[in-house]
PDB file of N, CA and C in Angstrom:
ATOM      1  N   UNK A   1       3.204   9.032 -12.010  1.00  0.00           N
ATOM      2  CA  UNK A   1       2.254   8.375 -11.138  1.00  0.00           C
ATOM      3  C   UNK A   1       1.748   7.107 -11.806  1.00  0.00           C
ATOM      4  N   UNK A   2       1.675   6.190 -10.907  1.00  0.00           N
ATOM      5  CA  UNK A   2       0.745   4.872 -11.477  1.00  0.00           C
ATOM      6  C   UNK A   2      -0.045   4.323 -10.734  1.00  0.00           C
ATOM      7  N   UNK A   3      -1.174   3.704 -11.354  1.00  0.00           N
ATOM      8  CA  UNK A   3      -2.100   3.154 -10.607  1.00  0.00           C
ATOM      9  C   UNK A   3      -2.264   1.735 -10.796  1.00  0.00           C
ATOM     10  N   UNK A   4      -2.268   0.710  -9.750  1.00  0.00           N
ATOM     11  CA  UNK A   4      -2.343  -0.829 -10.277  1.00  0.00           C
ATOM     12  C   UNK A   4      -3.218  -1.341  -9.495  1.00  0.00           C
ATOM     13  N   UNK A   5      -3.957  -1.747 -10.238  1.00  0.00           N
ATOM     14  CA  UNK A   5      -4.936  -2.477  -9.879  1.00  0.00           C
ATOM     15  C   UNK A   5      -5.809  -3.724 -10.740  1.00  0.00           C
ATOM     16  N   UNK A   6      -6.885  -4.372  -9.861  1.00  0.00           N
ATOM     17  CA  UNK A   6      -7.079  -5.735 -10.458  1.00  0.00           C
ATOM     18  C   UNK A   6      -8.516  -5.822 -10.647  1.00  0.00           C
ATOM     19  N   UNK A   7      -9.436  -5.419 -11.898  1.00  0.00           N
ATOM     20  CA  UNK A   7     -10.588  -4.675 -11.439  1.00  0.00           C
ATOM     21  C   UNK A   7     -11.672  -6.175 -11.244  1.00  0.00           C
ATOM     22  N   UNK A   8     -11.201  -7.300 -11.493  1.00  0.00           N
ATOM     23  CA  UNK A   8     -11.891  -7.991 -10.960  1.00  0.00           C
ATOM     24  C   UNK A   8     -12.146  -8.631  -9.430  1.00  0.00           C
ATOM     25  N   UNK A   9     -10.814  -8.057  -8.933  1.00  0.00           N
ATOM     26  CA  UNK A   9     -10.977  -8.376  -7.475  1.00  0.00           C
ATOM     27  C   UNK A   9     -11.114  -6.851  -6.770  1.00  0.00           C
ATOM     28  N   UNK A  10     -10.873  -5.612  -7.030  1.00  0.00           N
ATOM     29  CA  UNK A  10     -10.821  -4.505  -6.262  1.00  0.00           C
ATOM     30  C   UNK A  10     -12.489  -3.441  -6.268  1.00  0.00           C
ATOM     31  N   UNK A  11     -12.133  -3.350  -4.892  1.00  0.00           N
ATOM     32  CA  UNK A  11     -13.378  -2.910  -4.437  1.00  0.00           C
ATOM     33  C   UNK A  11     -14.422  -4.060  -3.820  1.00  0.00           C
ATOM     34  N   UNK A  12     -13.870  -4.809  -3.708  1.00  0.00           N
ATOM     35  CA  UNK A  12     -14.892  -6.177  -3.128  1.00  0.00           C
ATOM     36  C   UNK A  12     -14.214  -6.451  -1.893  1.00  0.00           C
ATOM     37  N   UNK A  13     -14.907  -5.909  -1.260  1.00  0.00           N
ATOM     38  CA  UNK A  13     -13.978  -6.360   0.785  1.00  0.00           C
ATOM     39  C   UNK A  13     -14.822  -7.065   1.204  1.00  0.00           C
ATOM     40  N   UNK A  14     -16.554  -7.368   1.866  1.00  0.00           N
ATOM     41  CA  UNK A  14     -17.059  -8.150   2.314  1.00  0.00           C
ATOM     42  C   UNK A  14     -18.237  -8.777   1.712  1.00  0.00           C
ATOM     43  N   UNK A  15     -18.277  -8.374   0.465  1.00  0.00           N
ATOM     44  CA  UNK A  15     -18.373  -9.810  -0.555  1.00  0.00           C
ATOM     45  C   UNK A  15     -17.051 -10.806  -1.388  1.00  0.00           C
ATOM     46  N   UNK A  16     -16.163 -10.178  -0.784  1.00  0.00           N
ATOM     47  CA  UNK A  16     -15.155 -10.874  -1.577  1.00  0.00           C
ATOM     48  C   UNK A  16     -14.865 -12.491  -1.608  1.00  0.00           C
ATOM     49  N   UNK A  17     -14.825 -13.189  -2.753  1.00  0.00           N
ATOM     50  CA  UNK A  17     -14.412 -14.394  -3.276  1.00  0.00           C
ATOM     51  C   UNK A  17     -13.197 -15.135  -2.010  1.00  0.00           C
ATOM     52  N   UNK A  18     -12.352 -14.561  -2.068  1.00  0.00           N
ATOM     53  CA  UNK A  18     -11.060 -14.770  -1.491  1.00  0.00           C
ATOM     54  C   UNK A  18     -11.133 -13.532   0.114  1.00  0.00           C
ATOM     55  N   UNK A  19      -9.902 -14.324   0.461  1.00  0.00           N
ATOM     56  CA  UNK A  19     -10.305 -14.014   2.238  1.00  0.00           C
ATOM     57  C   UNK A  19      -9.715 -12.694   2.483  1.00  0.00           C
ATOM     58  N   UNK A  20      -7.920 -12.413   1.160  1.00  0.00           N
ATOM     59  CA  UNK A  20      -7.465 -10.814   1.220  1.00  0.00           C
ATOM     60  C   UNK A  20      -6.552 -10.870   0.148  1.00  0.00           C
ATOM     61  N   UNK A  21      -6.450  -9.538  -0.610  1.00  0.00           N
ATOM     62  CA  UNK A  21      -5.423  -9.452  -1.571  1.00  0.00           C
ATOM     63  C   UNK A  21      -4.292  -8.542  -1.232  1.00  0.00           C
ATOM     64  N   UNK A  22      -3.219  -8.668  -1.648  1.00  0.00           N
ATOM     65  CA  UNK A  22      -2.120  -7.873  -1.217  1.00  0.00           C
ATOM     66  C   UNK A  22      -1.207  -7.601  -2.078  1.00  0.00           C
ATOM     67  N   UNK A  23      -0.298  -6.577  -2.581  1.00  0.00           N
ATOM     68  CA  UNK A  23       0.702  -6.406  -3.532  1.00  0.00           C
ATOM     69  C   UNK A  23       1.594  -5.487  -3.151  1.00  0.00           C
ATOM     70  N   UNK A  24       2.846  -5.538  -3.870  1.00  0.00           N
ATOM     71  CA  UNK A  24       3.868  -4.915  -3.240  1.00  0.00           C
ATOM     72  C   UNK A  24       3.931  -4.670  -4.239  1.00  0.00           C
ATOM     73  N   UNK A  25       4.921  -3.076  -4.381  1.00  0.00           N
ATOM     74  CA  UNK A  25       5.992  -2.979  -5.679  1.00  0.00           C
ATOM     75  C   UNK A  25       7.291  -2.851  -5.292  1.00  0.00           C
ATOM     76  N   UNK A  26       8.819  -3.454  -6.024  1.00  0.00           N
ATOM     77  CA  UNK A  26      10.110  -3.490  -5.404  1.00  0.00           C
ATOM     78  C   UNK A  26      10.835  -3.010  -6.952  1.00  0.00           C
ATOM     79  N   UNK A  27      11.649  -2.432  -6.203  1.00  0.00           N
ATOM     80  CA  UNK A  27      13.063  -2.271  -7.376  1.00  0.00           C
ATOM     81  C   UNK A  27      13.990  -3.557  -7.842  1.00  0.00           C
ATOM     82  N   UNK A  28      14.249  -3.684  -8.090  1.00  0.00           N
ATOM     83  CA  UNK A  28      15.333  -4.626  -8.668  1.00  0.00           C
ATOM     84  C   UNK A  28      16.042  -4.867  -7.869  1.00  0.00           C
ATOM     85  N   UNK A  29      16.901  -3.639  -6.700  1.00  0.00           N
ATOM     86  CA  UNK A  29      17.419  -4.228  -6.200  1.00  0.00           C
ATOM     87  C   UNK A  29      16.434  -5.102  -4.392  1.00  0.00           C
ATOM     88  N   UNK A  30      15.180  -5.158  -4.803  1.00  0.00           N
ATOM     89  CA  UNK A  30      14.517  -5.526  -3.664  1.00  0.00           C
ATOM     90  C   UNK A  30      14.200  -4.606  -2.788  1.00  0.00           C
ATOM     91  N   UNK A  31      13.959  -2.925  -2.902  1.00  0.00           N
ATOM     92  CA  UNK A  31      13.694  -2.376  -2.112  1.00  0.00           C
ATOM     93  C   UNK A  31      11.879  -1.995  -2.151  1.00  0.00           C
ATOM     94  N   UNK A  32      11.421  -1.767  -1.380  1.00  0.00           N
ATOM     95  CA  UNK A  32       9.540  -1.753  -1.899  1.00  0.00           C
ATOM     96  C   UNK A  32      10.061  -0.399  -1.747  1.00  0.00           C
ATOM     97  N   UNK A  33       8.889   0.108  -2.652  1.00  0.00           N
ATOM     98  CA  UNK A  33       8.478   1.301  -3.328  1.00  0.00           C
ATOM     99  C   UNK A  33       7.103   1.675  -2.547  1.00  0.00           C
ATOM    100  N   UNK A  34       6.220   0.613  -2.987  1.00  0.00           N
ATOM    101  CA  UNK A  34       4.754   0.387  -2.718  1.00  0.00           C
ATOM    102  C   UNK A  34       3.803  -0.746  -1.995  1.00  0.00           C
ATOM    103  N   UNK A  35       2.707  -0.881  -1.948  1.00  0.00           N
ATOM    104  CA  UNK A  35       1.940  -1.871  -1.201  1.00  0.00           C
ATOM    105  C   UNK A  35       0.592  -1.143  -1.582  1.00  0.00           C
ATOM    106  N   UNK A  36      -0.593  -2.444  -1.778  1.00  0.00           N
ATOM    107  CA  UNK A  36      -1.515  -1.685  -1.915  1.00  0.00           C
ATOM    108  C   UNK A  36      -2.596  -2.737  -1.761  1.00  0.00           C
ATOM    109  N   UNK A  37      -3.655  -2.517  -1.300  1.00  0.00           N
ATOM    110  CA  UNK A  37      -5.115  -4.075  -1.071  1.00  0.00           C
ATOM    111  C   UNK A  37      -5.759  -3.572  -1.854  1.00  0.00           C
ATOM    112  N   UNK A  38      -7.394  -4.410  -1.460  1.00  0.00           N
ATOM    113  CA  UNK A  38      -8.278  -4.038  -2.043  1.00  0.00           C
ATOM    114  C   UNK A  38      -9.082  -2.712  -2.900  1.00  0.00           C
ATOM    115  N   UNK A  39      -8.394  -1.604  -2.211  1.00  0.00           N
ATOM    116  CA  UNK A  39      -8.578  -0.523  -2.465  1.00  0.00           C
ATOM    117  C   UNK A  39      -7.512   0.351  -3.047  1.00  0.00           C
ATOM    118  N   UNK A  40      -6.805   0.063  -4.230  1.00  0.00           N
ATOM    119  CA  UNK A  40      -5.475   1.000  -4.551  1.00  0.00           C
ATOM    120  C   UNK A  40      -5.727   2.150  -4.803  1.00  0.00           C
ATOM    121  N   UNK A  41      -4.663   2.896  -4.495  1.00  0.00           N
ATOM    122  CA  UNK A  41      -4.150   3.859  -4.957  1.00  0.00           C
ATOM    123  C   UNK A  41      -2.810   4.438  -5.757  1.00  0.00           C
ATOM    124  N   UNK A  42      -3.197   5.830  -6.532  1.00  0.00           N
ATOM    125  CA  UNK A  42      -1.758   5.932  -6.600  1.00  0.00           C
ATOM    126  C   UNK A  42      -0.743   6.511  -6.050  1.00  0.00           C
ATOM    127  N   UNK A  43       0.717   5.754  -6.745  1.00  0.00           N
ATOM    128  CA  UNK A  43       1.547   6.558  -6.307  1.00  0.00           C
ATOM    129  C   UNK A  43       3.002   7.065  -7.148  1.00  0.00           C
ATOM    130  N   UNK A  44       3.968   7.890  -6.741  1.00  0.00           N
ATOM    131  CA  UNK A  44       4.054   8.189  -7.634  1.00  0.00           C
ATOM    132  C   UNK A  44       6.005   7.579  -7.461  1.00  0.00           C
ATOM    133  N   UNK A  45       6.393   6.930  -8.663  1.00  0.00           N
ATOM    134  CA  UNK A  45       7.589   5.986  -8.504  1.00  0.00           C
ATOM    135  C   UNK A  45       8.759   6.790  -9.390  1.00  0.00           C
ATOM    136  N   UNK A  46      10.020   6.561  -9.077  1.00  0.00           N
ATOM    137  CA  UNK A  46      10.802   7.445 -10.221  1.00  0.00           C
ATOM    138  C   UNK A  46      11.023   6.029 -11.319  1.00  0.00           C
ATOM    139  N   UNK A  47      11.582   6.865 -12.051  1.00  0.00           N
ATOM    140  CA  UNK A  47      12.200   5.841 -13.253  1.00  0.00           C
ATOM    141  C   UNK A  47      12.474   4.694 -13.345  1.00  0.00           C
ATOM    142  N   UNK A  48      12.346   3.720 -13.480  1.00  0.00           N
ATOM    143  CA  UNK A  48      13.018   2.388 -13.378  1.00  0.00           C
ATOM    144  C   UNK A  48      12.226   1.198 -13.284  1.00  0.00           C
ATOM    145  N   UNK A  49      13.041   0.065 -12.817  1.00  0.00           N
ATOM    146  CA  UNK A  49      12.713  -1.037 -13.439  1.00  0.00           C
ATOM    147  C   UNK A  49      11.444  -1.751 -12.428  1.00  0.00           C
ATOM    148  N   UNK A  50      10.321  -2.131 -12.448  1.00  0.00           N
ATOM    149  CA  UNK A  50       9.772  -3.046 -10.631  1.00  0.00           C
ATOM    150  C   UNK A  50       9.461  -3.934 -11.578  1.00  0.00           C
ATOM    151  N   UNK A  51       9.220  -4.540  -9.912  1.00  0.00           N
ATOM    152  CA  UNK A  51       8.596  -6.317  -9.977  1.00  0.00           C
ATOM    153  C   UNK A  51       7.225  -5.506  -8.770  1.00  0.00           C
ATOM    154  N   UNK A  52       5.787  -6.511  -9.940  1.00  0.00           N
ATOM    155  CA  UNK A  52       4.858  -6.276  -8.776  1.00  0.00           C
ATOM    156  C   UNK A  52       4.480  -7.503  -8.070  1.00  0.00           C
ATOM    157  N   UNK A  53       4.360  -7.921  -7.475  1.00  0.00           N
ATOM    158  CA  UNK A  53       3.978  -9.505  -6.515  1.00  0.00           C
ATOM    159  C   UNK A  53       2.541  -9.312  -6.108  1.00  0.00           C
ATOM    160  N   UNK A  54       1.563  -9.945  -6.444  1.00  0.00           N
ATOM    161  CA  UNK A  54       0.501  -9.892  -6.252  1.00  0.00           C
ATOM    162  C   UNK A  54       0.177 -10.839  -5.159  1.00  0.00           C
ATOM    163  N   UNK A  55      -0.130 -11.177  -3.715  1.00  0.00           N
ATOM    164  CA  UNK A  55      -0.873 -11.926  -2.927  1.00  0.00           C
ATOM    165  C   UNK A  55      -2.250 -12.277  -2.624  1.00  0.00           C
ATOM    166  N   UNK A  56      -2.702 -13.564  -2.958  1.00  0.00           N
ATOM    167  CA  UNK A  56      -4.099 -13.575  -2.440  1.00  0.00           C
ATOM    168  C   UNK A  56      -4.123 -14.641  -1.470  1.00  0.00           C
ATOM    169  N   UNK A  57      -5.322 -14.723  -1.029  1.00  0.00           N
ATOM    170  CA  UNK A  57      -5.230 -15.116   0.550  1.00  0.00           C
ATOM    171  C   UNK A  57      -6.439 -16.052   0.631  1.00  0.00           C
ATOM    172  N   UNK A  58      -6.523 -17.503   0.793  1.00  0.00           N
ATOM    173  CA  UNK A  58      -7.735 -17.891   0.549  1.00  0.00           C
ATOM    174  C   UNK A  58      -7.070 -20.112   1.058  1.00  0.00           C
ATOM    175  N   UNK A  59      -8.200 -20.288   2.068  1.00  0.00           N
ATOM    176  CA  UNK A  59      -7.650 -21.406   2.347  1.00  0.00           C
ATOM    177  C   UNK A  59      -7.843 -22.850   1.835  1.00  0.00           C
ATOM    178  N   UNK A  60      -8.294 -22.558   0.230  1.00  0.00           N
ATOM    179  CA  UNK A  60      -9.183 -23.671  -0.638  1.00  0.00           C
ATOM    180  C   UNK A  60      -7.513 -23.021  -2.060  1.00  0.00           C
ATOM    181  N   UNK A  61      -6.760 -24.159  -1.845  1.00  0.00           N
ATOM    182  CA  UNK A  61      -4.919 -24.011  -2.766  1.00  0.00           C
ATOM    183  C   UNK A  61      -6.007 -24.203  -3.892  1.00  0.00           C
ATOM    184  N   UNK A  62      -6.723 -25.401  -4.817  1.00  0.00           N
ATOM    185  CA  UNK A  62      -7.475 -25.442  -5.690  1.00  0.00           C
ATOM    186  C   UNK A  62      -8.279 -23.744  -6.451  1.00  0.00           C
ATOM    187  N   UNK A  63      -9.059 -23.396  -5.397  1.00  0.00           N
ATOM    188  CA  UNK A  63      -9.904 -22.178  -5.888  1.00  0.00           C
ATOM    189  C   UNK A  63      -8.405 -21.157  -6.084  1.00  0.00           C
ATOM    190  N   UNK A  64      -7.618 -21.004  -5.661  1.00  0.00           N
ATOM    191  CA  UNK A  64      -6.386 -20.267  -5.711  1.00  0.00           C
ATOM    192  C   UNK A  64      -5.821 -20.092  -7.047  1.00  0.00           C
ATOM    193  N   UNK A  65      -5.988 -21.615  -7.696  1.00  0.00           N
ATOM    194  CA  UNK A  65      -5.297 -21.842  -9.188  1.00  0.00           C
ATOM    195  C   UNK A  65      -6.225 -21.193  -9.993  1.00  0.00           C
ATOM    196  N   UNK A  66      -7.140 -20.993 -10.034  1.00  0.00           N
ATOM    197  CA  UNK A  66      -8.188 -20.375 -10.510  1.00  0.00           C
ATOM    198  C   UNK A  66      -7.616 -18.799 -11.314  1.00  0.00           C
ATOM    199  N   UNK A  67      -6.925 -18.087 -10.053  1.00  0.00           N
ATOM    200  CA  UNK A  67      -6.442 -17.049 -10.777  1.00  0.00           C
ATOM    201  C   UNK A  67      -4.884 -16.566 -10.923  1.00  0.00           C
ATOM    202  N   UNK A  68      -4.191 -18.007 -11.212  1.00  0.00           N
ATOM    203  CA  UNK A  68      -2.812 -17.596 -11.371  1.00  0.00           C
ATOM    204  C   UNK A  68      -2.881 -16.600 -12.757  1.00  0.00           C
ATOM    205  N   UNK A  69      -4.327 -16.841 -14.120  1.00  0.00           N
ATOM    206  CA  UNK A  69      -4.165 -15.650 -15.049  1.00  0.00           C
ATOM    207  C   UNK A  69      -4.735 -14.414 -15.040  1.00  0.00           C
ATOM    208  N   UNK A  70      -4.872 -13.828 -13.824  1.00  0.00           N
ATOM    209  CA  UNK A  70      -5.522 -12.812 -13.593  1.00  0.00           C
ATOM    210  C   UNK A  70      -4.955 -11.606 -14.018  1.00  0.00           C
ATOM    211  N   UNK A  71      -5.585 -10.836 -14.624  1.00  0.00           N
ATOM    212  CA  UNK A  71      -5.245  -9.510 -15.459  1.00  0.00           C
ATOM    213  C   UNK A  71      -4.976  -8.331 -14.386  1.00  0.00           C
ATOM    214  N   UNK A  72      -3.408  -8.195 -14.520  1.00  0.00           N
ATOM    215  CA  UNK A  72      -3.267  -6.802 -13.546  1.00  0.00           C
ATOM    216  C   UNK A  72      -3.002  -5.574 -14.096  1.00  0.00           C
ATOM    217  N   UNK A  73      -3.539  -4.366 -14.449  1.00  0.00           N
ATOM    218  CA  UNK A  73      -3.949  -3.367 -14.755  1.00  0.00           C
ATOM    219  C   UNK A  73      -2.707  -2.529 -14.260  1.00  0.00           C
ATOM    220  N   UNK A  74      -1.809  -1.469 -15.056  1.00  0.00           N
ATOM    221  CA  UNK A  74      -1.306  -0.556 -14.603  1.00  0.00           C
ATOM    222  C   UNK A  74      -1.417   0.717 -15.457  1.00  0.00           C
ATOM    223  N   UNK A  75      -2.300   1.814 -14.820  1.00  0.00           N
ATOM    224  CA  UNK A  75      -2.304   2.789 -15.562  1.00  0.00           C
ATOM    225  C   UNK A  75      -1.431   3.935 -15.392  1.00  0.00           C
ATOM    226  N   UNK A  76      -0.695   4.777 -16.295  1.00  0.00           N
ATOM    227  CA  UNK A  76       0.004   5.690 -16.057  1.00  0.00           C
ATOM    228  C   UNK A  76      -0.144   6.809 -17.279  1.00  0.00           C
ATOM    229  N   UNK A  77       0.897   7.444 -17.083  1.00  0.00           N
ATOM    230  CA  UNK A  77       0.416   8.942 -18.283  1.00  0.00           C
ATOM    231  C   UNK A  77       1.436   8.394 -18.983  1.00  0.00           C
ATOM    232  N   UNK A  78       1.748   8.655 -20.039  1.00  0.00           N
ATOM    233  CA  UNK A  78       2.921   8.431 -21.214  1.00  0.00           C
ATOM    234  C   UNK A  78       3.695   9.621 -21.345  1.00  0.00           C
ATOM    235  N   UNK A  79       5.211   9.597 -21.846  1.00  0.00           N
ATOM    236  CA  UNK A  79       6.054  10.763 -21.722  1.00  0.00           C
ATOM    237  C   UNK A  79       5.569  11.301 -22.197  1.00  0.00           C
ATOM    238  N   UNK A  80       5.280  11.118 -23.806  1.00  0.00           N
ATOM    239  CA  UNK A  80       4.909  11.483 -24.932  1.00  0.00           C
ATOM    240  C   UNK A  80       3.552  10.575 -25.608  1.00  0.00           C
ATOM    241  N   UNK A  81       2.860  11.728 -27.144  1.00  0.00           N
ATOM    242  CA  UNK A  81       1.604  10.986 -27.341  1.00  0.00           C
ATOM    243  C   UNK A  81       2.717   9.426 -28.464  1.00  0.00           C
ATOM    244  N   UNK A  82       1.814   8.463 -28.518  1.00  0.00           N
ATOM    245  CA  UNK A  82       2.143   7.144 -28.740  1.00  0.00           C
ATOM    246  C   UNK A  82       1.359   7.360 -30.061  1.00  0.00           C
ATOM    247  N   UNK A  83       2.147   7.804 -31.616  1.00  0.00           N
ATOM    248  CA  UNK A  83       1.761   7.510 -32.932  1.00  0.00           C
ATOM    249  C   UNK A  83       1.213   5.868 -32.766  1.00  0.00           C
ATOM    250  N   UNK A  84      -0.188   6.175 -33.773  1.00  0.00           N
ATOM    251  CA  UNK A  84      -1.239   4.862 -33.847  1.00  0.00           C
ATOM    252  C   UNK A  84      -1.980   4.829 -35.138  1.00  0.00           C
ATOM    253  N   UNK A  85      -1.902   3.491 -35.549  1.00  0.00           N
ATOM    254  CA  UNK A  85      -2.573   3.967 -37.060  1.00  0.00           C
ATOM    255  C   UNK A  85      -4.508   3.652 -36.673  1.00  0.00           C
ATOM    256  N   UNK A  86      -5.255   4.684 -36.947  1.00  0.00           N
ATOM    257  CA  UNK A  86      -6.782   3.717 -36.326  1.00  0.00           C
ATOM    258  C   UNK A  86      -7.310   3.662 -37.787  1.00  0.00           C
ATOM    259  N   UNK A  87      -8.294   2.795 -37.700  1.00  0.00           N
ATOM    260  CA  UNK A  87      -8.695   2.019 -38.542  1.00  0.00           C
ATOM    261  C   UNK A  87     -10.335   2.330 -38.882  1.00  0.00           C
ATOM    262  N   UNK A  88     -10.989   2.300 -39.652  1.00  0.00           N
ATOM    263  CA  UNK A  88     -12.650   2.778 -39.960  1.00  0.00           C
ATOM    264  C   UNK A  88     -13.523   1.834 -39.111  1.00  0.00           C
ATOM    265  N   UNK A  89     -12.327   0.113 -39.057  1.00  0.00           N
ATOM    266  CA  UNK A  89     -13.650  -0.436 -38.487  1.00  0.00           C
ATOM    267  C   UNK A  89     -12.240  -1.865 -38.532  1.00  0.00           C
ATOM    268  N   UNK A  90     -12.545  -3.101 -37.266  1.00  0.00           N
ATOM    269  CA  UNK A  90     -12.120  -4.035 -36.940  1.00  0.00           C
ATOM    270  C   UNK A  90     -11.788  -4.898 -38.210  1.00  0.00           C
ATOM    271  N   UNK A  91     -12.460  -5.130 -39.177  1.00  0.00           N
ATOM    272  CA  UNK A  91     -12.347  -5.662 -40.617  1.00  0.00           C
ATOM    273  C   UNK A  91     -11.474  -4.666 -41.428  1.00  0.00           C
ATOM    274  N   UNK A  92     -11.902  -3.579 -41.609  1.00  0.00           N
ATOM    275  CA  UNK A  92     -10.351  -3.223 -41.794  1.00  0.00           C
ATOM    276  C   UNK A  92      -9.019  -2.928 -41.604  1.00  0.00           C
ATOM    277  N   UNK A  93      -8.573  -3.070 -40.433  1.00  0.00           N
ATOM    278  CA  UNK A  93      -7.457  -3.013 -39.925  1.00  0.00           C
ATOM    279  C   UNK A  93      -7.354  -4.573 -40.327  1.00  0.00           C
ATOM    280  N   UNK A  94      -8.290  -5.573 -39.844  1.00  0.00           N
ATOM    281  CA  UNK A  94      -7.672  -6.663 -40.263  1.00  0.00           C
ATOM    282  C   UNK A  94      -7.349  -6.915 -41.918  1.00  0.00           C
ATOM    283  N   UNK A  95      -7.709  -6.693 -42.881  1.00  0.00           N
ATOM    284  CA  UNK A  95      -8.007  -7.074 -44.215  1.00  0.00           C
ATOM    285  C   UNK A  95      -6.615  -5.730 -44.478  1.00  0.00           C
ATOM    286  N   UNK A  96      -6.019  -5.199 -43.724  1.00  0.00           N
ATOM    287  CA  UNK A  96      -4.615  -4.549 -44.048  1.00  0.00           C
ATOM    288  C   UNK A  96      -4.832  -3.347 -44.749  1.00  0.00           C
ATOM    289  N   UNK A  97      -5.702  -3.031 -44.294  1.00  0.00           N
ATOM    290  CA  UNK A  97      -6.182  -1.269 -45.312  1.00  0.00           C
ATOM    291  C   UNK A  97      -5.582  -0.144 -44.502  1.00  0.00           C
ATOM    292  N   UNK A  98      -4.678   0.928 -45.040  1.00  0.00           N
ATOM    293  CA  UNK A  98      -4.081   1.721 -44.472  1.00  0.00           C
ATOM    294  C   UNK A  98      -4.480   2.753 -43.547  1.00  0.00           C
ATOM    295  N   UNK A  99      -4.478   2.777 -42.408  1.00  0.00           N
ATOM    296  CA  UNK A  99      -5.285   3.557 -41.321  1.00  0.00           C
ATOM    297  C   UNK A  99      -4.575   4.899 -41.273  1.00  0.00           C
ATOM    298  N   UNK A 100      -5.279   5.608 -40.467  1.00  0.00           N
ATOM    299  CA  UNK A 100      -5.018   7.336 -40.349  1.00  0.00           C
ATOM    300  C   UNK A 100      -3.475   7.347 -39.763  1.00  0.00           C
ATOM    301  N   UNK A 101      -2.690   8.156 -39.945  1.00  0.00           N
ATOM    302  CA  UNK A 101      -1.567   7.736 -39.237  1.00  0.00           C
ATOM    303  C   UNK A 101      -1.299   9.295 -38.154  1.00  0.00           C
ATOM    304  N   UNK A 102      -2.334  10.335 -38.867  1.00  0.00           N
ATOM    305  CA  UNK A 102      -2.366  11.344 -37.663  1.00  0.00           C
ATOM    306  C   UNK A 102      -3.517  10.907 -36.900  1.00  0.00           C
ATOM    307  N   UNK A 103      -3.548   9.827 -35.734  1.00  0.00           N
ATOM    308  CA  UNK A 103      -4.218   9.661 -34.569  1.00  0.00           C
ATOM    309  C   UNK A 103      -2.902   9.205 -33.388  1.00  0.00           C
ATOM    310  N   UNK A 104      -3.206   9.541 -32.541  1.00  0.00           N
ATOM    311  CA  UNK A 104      -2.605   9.381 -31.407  1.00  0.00           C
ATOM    312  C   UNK A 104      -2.837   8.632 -29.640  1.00  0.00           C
ATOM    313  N   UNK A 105      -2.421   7.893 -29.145  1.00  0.00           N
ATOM    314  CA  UNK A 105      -3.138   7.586 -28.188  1.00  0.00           C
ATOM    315  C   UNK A 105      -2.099   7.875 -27.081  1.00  0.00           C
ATOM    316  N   UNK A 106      -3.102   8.872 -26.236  1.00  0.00           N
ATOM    317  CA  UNK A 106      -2.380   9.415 -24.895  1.00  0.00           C
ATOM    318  C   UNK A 106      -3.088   8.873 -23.543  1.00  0.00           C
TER     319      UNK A 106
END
């Protein structure tokens, strides 16, 4: 299962910035999978490769450029837990001090 979403634009329908958002998900070979607005949900995709296309809808092209870097969010479960080294504190991970190597992030 995955969930995609854009948490700076979702959940905002009639205060929203922009006039509508829209996204698809497709396979490779161009078939949609998914679609989802303001309000996503999940769903659940088999294996493989997508493209997500994000649409927004708004009749000011200027305010538009605004969010060609907009952060799109996809959450899902992992096969397996993802070995991680964590660290006591941000200064040390940076300054290269050897972190726990039994932590895990699932």
């Amino acid at each position: 299962k995955i969930l995609l979403h854009v948490p700076d634009l979702n959940g905002r329908l009639y205060d929203a910035t922009l006039e509508s958002q829209f996204y698809f998900v497709t396979d490779k070979n161009g078939r949609q999978w998914h679609c989802g607005d303001v309000y996503p949900q999940e769903k659940e995709l088999p294996k493989g490769d997508y493209r997500v296309r994000l649409m927004l809808r708004h009749d000011d092209a200027k305010l538009l450029r605004r969010f060609r870097n907009l952060a799109l969010f996809a959450d899902f479960a992992l096969d397996k837990p993802l070995p991680a080294a964590v660290h006591s504190s941000e200064a040390a991970a940076l300054c290269g001090e050897k972190g726990r190597e039994d932590a895990f992030v699932v």
